[in-house]
PDB file of N, CA and C in Angstrom:
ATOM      1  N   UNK A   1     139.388 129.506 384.824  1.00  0.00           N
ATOM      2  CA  UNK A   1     139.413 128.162 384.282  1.00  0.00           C
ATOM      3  C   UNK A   1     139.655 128.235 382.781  1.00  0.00           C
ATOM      4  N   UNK A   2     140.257 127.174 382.288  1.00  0.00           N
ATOM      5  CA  UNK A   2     140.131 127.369 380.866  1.00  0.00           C
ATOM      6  C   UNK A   2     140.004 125.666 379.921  1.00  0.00           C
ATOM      7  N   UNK A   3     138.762 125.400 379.646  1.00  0.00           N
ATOM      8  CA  UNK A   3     138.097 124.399 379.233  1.00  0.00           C
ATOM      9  C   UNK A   3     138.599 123.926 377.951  1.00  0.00           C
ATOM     10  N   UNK A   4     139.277 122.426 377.477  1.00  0.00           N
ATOM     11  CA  UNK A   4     139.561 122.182 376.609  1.00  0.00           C
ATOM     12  C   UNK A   4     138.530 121.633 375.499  1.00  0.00           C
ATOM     13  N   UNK A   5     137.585 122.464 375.147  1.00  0.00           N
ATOM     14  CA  UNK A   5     136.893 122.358 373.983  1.00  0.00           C
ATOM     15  C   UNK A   5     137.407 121.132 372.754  1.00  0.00           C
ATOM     16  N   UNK A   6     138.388 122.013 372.777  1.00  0.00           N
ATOM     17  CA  UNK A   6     139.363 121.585 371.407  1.00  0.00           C
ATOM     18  C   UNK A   6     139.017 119.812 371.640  1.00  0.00           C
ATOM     19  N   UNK A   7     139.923 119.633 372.866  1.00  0.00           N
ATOM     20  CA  UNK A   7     139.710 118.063 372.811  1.00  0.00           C
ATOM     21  C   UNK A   7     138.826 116.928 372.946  1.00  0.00           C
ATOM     22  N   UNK A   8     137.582 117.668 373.169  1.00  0.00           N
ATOM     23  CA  UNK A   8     136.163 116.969 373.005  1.00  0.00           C
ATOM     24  C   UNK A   8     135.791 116.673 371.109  1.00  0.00           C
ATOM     25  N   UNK A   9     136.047 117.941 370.873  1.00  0.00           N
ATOM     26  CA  UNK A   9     135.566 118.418 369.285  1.00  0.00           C
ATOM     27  C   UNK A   9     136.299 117.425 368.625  1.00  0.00           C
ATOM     28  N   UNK A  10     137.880 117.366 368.869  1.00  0.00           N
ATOM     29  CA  UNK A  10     138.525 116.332 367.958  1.00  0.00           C
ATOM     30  C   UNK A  10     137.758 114.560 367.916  1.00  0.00           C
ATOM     31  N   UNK A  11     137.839 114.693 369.325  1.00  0.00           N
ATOM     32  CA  UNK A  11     137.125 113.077 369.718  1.00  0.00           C
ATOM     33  C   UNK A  11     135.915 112.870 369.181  1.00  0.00           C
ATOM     34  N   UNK A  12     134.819 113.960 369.531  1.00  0.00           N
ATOM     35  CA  UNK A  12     133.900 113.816 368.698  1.00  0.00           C
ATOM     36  C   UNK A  12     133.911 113.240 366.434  1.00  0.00           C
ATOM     37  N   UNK A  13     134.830 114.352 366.422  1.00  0.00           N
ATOM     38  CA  UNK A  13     134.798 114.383 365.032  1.00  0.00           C
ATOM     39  C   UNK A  13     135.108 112.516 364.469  1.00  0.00           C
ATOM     40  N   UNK A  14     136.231 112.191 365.414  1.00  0.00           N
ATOM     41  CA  UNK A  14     136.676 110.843 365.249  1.00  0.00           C
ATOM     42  C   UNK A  14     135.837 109.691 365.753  1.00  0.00           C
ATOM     43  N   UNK A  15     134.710 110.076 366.479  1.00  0.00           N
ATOM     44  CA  UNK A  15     133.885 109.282 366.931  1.00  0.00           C
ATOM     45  C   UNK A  15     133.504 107.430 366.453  1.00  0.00           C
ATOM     46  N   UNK A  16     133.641 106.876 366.327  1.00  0.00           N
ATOM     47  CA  UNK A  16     133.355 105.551 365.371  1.00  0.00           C
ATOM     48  C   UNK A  16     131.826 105.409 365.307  1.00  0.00           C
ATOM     49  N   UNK A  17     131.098 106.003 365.635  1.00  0.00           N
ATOM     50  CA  UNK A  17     129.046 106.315 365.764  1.00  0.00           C
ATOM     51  C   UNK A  17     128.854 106.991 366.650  1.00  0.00           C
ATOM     52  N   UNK A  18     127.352 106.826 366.587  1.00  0.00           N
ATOM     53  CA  UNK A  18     126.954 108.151 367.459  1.00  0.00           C
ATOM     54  C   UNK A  18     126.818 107.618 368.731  1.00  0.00           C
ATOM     55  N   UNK A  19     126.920 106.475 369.089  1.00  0.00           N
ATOM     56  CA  UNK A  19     126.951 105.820 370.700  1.00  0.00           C
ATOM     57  C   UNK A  19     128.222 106.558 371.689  1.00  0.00           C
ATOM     58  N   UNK A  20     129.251 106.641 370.792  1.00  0.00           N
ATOM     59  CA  UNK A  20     130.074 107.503 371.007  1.00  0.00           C
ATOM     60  C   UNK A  20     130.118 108.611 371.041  1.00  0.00           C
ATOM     61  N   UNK A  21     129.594 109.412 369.996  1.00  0.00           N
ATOM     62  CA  UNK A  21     129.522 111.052 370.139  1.00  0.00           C
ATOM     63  C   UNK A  21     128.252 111.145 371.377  1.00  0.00           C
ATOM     64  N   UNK A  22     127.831 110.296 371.935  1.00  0.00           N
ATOM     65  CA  UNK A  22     126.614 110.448 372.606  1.00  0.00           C
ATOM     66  C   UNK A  22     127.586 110.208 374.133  1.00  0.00           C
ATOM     67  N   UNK A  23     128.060 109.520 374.156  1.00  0.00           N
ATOM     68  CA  UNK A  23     129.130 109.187 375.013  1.00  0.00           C
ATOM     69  C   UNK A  23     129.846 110.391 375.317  1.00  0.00           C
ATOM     70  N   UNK A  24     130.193 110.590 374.370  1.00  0.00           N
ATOM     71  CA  UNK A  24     131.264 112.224 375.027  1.00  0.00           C
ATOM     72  C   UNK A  24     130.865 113.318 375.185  1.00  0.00           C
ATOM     73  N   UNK A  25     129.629 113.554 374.551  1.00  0.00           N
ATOM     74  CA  UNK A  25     128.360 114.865 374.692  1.00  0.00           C
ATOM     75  C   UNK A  25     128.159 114.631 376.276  1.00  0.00           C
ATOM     76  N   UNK A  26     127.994 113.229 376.842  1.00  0.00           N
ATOM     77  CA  UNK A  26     127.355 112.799 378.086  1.00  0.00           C
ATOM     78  C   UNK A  26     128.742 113.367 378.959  1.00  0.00           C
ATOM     79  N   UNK A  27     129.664 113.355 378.719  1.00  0.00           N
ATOM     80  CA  UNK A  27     130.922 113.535 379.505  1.00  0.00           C
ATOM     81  C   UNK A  27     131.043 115.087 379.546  1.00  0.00           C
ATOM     82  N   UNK A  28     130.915 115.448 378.416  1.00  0.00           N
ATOM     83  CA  UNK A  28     130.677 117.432 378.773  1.00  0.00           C
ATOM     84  C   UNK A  28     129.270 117.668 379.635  1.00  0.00           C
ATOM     85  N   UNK A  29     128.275 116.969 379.451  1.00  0.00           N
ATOM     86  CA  UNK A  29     127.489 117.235 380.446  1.00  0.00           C
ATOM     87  C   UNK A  29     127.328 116.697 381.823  1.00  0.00           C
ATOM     88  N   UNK A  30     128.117 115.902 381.883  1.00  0.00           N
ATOM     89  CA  UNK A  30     128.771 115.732 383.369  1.00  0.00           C
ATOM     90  C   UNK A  30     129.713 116.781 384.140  1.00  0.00           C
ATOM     91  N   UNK A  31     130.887 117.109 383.310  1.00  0.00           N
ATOM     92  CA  UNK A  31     131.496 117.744 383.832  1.00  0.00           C
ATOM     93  C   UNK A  31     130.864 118.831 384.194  1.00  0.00           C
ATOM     94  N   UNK A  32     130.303 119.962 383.008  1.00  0.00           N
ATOM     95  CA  UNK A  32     129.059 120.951 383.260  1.00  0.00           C
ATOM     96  C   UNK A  32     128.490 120.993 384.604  1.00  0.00           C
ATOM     97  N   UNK A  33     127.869 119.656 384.730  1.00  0.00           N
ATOM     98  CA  UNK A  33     126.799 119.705 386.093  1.00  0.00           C
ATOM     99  C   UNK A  33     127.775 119.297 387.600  1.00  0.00           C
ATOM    100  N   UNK A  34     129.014 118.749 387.152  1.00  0.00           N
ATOM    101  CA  UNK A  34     130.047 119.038 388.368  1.00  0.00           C
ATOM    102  C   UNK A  34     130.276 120.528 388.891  1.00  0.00           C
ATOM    103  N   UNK A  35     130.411 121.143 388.008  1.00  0.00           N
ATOM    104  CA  UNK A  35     130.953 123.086 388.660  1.00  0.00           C
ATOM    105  C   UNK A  35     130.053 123.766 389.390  1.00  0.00           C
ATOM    106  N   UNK A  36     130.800 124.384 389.882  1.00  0.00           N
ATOM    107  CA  UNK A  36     129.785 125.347 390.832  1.00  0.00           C
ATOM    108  C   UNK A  36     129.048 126.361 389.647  1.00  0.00           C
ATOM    109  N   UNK A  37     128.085 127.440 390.549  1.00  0.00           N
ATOM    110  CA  UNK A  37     127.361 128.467 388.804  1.00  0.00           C
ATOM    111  C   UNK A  37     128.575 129.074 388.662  1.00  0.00           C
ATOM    112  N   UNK A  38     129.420 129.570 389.161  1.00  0.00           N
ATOM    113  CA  UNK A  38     130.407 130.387 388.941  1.00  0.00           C
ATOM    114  C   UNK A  38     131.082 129.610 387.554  1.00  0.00           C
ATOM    115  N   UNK A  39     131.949 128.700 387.957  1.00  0.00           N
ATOM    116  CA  UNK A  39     132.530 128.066 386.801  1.00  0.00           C
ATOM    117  C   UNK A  39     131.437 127.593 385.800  1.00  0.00           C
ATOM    118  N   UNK A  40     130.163 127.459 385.696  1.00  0.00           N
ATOM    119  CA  UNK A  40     129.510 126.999 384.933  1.00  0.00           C
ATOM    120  C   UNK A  40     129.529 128.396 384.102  1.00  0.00           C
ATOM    121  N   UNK A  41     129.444 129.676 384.924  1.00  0.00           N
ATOM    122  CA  UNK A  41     129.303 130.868 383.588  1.00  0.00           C
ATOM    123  C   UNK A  41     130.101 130.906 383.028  1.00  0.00           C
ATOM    124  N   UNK A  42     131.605 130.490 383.493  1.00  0.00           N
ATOM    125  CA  UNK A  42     132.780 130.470 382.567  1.00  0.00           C
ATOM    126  C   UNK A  42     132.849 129.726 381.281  1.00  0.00           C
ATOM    127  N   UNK A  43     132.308 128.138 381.883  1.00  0.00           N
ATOM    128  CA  UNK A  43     132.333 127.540 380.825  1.00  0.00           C
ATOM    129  C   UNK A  43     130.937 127.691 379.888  1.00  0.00           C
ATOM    130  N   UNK A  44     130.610 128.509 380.344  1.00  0.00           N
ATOM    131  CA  UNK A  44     129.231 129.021 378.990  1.00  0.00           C
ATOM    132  C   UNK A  44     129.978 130.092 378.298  1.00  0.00           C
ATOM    133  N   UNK A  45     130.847 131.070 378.650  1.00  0.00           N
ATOM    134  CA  UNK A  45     131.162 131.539 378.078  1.00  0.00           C
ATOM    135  C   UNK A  45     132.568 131.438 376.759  1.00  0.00           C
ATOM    136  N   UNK A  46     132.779 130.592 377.651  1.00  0.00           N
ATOM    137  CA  UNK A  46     134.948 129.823 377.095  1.00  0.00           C
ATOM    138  C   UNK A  46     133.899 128.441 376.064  1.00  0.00           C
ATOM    139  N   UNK A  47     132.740 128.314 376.082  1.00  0.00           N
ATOM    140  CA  UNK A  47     131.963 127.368 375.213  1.00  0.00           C
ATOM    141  C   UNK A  47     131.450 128.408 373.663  1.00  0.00           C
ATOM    142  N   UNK A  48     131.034 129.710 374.128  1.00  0.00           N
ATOM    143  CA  UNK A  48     130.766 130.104 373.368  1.00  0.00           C
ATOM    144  C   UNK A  48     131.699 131.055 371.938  1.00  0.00           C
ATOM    145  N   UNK A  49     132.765 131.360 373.057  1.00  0.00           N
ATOM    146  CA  UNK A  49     134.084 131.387 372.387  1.00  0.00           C
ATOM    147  C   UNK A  49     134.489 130.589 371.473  1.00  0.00           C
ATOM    148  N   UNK A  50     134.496 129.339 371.905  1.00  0.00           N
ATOM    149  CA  UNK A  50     135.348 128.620 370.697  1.00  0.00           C
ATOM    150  C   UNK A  50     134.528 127.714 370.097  1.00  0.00           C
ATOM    151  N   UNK A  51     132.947 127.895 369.786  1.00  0.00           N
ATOM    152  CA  UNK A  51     132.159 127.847 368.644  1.00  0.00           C
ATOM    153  C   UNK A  51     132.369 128.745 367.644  1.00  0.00           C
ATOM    154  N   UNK A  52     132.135 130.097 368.107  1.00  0.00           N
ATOM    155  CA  UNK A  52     132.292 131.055 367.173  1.00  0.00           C
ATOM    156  C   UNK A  52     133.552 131.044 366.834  1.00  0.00           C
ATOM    157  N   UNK A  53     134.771 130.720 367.007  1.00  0.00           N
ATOM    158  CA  UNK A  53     136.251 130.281 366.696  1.00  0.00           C
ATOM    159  C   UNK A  53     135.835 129.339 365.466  1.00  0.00           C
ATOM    160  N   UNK A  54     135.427 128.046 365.988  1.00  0.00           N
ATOM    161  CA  UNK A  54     135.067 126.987 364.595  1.00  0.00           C
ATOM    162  C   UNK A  54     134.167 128.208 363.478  1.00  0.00           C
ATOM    163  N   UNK A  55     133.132 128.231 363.722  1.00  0.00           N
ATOM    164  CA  UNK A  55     132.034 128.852 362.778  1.00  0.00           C
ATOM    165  C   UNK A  55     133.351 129.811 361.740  1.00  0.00           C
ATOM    166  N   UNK A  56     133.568 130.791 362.358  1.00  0.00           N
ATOM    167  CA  UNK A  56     134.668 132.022 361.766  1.00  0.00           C
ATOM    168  C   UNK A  56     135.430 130.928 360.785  1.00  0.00           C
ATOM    169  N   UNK A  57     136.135 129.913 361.349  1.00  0.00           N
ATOM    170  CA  UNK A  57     136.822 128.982 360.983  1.00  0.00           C
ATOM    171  C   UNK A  57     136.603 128.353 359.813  1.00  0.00           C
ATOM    172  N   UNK A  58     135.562 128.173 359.609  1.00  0.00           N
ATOM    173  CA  UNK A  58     134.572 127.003 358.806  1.00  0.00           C
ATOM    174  C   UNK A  58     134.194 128.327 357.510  1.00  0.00           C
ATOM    175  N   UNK A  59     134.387 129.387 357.979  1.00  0.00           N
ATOM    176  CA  UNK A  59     133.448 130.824 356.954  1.00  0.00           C
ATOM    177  C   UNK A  59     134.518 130.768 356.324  1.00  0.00           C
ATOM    178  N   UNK A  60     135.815 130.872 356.938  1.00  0.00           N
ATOM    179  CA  UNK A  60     137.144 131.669 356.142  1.00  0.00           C
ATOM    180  C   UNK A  60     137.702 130.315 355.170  1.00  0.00           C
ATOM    181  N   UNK A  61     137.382 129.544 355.799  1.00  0.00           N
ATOM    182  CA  UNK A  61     137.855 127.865 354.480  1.00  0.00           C
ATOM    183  C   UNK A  61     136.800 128.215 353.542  1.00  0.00           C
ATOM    184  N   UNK A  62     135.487 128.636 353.441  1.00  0.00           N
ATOM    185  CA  UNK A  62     134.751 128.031 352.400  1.00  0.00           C
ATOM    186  C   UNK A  62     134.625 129.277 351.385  1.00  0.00           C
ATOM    187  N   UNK A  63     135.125 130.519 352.220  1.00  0.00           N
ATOM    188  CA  UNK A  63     135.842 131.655 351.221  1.00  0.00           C
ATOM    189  C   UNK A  63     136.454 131.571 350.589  1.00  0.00           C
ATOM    190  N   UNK A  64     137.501 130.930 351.184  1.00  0.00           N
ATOM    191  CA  UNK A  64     138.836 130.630 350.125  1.00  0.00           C
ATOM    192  C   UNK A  64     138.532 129.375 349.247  1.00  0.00           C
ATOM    193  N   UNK A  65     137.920 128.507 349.814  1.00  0.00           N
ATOM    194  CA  UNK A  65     138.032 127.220 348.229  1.00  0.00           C
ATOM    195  C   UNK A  65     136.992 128.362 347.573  1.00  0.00           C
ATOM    196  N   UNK A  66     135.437 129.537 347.721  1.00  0.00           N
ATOM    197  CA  UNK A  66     134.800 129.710 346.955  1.00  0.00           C
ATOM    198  C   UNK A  66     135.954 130.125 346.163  1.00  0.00           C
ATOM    199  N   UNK A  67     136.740 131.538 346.729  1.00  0.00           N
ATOM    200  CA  UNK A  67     137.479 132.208 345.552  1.00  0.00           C
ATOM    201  C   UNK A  67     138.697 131.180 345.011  1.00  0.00           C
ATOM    202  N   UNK A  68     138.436 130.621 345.109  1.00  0.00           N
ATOM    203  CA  UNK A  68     139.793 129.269 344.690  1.00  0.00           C
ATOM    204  C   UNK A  68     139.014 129.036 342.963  1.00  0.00           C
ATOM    205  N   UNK A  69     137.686 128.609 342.755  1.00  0.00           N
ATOM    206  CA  UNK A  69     136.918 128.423 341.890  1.00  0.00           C
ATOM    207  C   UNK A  69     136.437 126.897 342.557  1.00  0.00           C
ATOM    208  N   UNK A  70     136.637 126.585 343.833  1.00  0.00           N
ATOM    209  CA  UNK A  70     135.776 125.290 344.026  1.00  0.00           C
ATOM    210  C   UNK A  70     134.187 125.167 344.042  1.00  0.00           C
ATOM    211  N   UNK A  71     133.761 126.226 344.289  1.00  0.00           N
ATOM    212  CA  UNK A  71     132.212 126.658 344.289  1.00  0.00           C
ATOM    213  C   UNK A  71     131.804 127.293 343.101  1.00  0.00           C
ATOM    214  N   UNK A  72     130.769 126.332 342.011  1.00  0.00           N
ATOM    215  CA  UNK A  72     130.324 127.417 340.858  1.00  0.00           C
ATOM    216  C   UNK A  72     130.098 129.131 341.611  1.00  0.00           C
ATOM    217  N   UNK A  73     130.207 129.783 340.507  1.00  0.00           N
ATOM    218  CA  UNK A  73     130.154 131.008 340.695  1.00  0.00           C
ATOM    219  C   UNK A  73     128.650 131.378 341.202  1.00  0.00           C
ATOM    220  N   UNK A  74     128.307 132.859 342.266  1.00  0.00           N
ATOM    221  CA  UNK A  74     127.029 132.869 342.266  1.00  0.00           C
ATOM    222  C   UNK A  74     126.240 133.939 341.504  1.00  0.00           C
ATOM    223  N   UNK A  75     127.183 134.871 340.106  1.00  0.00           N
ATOM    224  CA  UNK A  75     127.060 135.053 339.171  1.00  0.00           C
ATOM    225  C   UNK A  75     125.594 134.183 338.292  1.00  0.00           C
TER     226      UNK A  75
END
């Protein structure tokens, strides 16, 4: 299987409140509790994948604006 993360995360991000991000959190945990355990380990794992994708993601931007000079120095 291969779980589109991506397109929850975007929706989320665009959310208009949290009735909504609560809304689509509720829709990954629907789908979740649809799969058999088999596909549920997948998608624990293809979940945990592309967190650590963002996180890595989120490290290597705030490297580069630090060394950019956007972050006082920690000098």
């Amino acid at each position: 299987m291969n779980f589109d993360f991506r397109k929850y995360h975007v929706r989320a991000i665009n959310a208009r409140d949290e009735a909504e991000k609560a809304a689509i959190n509720q829709e990954l945990k629907d789908l979740y509790d649809s799969l058999s355990e088999a596909d549920q380990k997948v998608f624990n794992e293809e979940l945990q994948k592309f967190l650590v994708s963002q996180y890595k993601a989120i490290g290597d931007e705030y490297q580069a604006l630090k060394s950019g000079g956007a972050f006082p120095s920690d000098n």
